[in-house]
Structures are given as C-alpha cells and as structure tokens.
N, C-alpha and C. Protein backbone atom coordinates (compact mmCIF):
# COMPACT_ATOMS: atom_id res chain seq x y z
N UNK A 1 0.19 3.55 20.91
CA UNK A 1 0.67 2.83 19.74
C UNK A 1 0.27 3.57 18.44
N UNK A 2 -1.02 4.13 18.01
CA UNK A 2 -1.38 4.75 17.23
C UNK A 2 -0.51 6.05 17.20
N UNK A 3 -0.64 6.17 18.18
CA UNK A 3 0.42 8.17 17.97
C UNK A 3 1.93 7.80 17.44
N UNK A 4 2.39 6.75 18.12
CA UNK A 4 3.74 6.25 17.72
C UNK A 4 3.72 6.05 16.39
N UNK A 5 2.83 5.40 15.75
CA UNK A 5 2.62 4.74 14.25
C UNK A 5 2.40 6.34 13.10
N UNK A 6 1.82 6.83 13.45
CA UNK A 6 1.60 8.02 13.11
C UNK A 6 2.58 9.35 13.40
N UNK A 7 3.56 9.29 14.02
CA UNK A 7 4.27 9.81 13.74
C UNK A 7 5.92 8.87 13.16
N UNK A 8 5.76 7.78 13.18
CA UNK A 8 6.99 7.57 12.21
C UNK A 8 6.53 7.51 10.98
N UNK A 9 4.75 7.42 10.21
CA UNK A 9 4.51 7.84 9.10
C UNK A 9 5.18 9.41 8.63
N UNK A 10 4.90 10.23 9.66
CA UNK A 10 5.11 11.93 9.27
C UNK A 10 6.74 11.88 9.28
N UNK A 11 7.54 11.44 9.98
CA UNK A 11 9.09 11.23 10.07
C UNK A 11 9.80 10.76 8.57
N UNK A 12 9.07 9.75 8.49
CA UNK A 12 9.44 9.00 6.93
C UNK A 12 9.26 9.59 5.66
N UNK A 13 7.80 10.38 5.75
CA UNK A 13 7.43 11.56 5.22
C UNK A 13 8.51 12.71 4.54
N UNK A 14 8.76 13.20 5.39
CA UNK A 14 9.20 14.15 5.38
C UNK A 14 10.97 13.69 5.20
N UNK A 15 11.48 12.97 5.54
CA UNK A 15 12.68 12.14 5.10
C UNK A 15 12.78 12.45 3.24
N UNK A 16 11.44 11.48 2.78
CA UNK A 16 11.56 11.34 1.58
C UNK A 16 11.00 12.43 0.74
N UNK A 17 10.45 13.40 1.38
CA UNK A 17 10.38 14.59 1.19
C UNK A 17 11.53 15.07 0.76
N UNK A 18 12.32 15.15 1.85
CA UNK A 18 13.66 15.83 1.66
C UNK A 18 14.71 15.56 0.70
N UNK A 19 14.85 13.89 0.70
CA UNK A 19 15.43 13.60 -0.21
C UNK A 19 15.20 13.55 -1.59
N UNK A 20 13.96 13.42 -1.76
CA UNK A 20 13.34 13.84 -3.40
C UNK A 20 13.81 15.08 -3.99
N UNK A 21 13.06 16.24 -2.58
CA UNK A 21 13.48 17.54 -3.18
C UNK A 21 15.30 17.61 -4.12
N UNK A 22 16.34 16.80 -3.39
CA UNK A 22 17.60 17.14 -3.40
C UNK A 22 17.54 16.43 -4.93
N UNK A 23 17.28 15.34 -5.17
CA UNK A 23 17.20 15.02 -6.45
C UNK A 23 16.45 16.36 -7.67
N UNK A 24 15.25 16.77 -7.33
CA UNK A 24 14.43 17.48 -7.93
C UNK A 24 15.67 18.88 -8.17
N UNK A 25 15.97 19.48 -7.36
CA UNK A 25 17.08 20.72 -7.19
C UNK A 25 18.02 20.21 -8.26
N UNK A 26 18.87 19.61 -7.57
CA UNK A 26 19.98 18.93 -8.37
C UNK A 26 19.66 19.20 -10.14
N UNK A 27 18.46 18.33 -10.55
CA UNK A 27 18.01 18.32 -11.81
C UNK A 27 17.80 19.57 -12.57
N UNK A 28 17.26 20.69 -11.55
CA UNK A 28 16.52 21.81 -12.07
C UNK A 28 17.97 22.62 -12.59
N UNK A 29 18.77 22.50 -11.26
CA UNK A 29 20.42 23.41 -11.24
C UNK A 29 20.68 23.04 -12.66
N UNK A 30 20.61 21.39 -12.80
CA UNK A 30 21.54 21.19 -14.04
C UNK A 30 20.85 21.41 -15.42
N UNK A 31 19.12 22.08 -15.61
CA UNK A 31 18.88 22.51 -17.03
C UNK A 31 17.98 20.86 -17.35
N UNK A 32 17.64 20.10 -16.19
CA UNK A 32 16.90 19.03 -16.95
C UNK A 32 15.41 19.35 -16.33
N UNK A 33 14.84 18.59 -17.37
CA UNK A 33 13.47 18.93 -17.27
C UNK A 33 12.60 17.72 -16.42
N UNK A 34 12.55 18.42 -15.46
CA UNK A 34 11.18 17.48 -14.09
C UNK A 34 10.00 17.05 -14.57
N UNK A 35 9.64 16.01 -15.01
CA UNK A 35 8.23 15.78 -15.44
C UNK A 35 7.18 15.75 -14.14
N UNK A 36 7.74 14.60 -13.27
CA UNK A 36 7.13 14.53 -12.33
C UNK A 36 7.41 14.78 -10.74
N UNK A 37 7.02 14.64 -9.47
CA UNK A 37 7.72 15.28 -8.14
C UNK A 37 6.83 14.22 -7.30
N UNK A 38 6.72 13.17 -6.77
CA UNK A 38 6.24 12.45 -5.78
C UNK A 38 6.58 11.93 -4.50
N UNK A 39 5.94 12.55 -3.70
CA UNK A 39 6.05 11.64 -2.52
C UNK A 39 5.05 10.19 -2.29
N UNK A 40 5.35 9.24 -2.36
CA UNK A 40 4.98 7.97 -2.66
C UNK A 40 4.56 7.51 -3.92
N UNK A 41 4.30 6.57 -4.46
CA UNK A 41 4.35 5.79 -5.89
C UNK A 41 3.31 5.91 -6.28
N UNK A 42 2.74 6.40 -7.93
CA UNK A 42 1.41 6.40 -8.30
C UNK A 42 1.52 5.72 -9.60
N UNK A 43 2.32 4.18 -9.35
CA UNK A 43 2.57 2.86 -10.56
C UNK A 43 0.94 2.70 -10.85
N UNK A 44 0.32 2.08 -10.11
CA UNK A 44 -1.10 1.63 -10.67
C UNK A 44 -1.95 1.57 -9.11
N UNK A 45 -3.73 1.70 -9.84
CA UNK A 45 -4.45 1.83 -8.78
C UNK A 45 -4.50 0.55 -7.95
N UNK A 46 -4.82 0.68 -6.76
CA UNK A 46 -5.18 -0.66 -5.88
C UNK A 46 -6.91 -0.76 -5.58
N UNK A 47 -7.05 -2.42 -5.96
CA UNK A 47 -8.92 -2.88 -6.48
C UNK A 47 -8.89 -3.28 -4.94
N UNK A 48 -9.60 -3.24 -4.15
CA UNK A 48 -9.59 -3.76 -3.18
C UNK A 48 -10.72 -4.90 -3.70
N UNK A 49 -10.38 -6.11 -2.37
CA UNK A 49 -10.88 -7.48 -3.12
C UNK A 49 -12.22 -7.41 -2.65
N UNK A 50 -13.55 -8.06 -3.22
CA UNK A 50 -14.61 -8.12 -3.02
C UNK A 50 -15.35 -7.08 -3.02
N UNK A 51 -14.82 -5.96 -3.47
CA UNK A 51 -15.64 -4.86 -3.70
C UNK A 51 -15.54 -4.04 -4.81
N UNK A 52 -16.38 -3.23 -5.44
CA UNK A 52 -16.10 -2.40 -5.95
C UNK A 52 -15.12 -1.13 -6.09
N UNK A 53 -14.94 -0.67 -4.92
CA UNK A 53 -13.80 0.27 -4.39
C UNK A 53 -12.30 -0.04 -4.95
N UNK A 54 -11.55 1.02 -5.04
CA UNK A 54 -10.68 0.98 -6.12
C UNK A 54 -9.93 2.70 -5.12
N UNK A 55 -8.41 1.91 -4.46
CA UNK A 55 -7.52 3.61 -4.27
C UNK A 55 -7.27 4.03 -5.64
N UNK A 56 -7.01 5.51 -5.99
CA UNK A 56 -6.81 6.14 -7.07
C UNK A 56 -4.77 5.94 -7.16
N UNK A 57 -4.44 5.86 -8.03
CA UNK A 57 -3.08 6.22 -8.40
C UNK A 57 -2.63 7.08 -7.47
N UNK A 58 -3.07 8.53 -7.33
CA UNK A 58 -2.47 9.45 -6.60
C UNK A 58 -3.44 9.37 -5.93
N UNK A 59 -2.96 10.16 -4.74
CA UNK A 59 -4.28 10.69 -3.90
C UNK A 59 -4.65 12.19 -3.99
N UNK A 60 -3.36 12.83 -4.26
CA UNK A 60 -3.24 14.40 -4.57
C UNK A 60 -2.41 14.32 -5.23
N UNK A 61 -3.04 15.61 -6.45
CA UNK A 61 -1.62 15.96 -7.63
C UNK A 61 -2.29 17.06 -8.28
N UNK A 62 -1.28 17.86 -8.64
CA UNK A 62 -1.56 19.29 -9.28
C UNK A 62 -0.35 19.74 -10.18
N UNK A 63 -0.71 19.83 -11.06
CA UNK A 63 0.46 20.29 -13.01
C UNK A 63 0.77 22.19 -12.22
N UNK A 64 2.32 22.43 -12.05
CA UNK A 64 2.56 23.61 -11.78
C UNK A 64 3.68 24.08 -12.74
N UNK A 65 3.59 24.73 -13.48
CA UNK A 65 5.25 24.87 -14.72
C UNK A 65 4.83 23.39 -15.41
N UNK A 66 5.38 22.82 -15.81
CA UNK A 66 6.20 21.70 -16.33
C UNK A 66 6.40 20.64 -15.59
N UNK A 67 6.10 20.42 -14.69
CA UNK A 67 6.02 19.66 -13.67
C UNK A 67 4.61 19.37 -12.73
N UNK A 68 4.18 18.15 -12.20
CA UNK A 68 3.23 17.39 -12.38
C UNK A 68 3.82 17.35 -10.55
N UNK A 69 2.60 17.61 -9.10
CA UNK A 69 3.78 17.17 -8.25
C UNK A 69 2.43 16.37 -7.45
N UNK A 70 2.62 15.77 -6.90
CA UNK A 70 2.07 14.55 -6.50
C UNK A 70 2.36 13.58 -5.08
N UNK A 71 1.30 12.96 -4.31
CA UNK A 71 1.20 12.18 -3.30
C UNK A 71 0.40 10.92 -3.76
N UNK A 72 1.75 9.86 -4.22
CA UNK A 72 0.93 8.69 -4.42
C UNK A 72 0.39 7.68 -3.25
N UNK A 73 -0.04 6.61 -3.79
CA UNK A 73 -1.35 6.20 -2.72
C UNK A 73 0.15 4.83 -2.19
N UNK A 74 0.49 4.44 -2.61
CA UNK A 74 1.48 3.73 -2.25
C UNK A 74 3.03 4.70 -1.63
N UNK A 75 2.49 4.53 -0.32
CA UNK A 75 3.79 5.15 0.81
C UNK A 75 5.23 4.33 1.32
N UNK A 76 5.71 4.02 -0.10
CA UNK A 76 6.99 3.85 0.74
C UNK A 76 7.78 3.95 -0.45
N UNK A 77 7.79 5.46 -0.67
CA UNK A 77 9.40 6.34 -0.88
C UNK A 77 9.26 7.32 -2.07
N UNK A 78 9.39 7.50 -2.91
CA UNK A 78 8.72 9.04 -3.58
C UNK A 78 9.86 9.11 -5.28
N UNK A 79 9.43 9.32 -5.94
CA UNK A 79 10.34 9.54 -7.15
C UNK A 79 10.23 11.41 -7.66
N UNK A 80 11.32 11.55 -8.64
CA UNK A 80 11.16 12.37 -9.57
C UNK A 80 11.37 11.76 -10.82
N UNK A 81 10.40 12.16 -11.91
CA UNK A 81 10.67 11.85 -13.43
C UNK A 81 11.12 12.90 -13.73
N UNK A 82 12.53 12.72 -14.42
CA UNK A 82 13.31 13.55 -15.51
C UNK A 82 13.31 12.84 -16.99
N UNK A 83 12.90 14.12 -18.02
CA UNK A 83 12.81 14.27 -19.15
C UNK A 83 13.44 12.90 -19.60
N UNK A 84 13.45 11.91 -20.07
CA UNK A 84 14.00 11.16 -21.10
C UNK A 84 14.28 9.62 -20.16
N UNK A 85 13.85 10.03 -18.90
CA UNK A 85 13.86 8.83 -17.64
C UNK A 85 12.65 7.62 -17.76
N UNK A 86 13.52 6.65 -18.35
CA UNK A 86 12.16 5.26 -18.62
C UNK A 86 12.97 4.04 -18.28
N UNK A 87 12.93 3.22 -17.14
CA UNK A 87 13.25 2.25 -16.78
C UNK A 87 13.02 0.84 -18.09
N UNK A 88 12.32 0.94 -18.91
CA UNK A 88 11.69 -0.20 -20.10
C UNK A 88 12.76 0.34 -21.52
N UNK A 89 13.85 -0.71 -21.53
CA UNK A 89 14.52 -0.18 -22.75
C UNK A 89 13.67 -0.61 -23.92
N UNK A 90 11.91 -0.86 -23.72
CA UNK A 90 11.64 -1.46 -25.29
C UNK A 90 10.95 0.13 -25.52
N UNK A 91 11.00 1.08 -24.60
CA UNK A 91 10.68 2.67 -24.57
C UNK A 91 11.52 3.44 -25.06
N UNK A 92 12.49 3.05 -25.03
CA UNK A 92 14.66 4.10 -25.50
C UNK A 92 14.02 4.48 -27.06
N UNK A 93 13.53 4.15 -27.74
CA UNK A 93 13.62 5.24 -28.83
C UNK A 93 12.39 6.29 -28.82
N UNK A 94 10.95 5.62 -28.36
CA UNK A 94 9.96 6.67 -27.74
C UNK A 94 10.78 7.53 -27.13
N UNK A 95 11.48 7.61 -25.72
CA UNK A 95 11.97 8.48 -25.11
C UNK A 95 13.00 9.31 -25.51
N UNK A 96 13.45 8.61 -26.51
CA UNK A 96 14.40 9.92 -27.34
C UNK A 96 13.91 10.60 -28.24
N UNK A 97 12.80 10.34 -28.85
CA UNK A 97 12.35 11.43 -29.70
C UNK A 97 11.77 12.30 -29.19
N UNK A 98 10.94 11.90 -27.79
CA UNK A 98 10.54 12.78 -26.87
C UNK A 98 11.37 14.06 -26.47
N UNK A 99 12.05 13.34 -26.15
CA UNK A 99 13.77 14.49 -25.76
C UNK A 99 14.17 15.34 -26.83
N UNK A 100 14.54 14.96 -28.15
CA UNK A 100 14.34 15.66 -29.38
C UNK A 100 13.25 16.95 -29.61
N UNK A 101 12.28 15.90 -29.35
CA UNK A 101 10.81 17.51 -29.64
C UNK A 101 10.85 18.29 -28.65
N UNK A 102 11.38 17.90 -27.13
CA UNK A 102 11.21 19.30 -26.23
C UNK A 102 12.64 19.54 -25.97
N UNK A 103 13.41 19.21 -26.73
CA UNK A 103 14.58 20.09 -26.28
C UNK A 103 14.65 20.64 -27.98
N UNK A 104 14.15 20.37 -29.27
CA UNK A 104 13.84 21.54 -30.12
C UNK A 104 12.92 22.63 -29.93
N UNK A 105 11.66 22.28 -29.23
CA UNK A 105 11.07 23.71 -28.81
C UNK A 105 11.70 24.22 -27.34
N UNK A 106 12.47 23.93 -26.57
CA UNK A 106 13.12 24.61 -25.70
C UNK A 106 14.11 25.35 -25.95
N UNK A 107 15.22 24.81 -26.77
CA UNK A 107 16.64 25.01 -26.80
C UNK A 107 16.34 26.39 -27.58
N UNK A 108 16.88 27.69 -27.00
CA UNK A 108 17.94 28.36 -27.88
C UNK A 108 18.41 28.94 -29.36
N UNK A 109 18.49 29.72 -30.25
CA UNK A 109 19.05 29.44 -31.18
C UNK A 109 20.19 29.23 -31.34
N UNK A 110 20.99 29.66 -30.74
CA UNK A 110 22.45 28.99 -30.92
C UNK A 110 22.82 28.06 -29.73
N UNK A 111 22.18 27.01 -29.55
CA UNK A 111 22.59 26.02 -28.39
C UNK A 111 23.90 25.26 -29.07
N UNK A 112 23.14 25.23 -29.91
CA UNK A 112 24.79 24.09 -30.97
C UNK A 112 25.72 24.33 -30.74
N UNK A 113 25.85 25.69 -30.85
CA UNK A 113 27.60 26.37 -31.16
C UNK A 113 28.53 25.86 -29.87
C-alpha cells in the first residue's frame, strides 16, 4: 500500500511537472516574463495544531535568471507566475505599474515603432 501511495505521488508529480513546464515554455516563446515556476502551492505556511512546529511555504526554492523555481509544501498541482499575473483586482493598478517599470528597463529602444 505504501509503495502504491508513493508512487502515484511521483506519477502526479511529474504530470504537473510537465504540464507547468508547457505553460512556463509557452510564456518564455512568447517574450513574457516568469516570476515564478512551482510544483505545488507556496499560498501560506501550515501551524500545525498544538505545537509549535510550523511547514515552511516552500520546501525547496532557488532565484535562477528572473525566475524564482520552487516545490511548495502543499501538493496538489503547481503554478507559474507571469509578469503582471494577480488574481485580486484591488492589485490591477499595483500590477500595472509593475509591468510599466520592468518592461521600461527591459524593452528596447525602439520597441514603440
């Protein structure tokens, strides 16, 4: 039962592995900027009850380029953050000025034209 359980963890794994990556590609092909790369969710830490002990957000994560890539502690399913990506519309103008300042120090001199 354990080996069974443990390998449809690594199956699922690697599923959302795969499918992240295709999002992550996709993004890179099209010139947008990846903030983040996760396989499972690193929303907020988990307190476990009656104790002091506390899981971390991630469990592993390391900043490579411009991108942040990561194994959150919550396993079931994996995101990428792209540049200007905020689910909270009371964030839509934070996130556009954001977009503004790094796509003025990114862009080009003649991107306009």
């Amino acid at each position: 039962m354990l080996l069974t359980l443990a390998s449809l963890v690594v199956v699922l794994g690697v599923l959302i592995f795969v499918h992240e990556l295709g999002h992550f590609l996709v993004a890179k092909a099209c010139g947008v900027k990846c903030e983040k790369f996760y396989v499972g969710f690193d929303f907020f830490e988990f307190h476990i009850p009656f104790t002091n002990w506390k899981i971390p957000r991630a469990l592993v994560k390391c900043q490579w380029g411009e991108t942040e890539y990561g194994i959150g502690s919550l396993p079931l399913g994996g995101y990428v953050k792209m540049l200007g990506q905020d689910d909270d519309p009371r964030n839509a103008e934070q996130e556009a000025e954001r977009i503004r300042a790094a796509g003025s120090a990114t862009a080009p001199p003649n991107a306009a034209l």
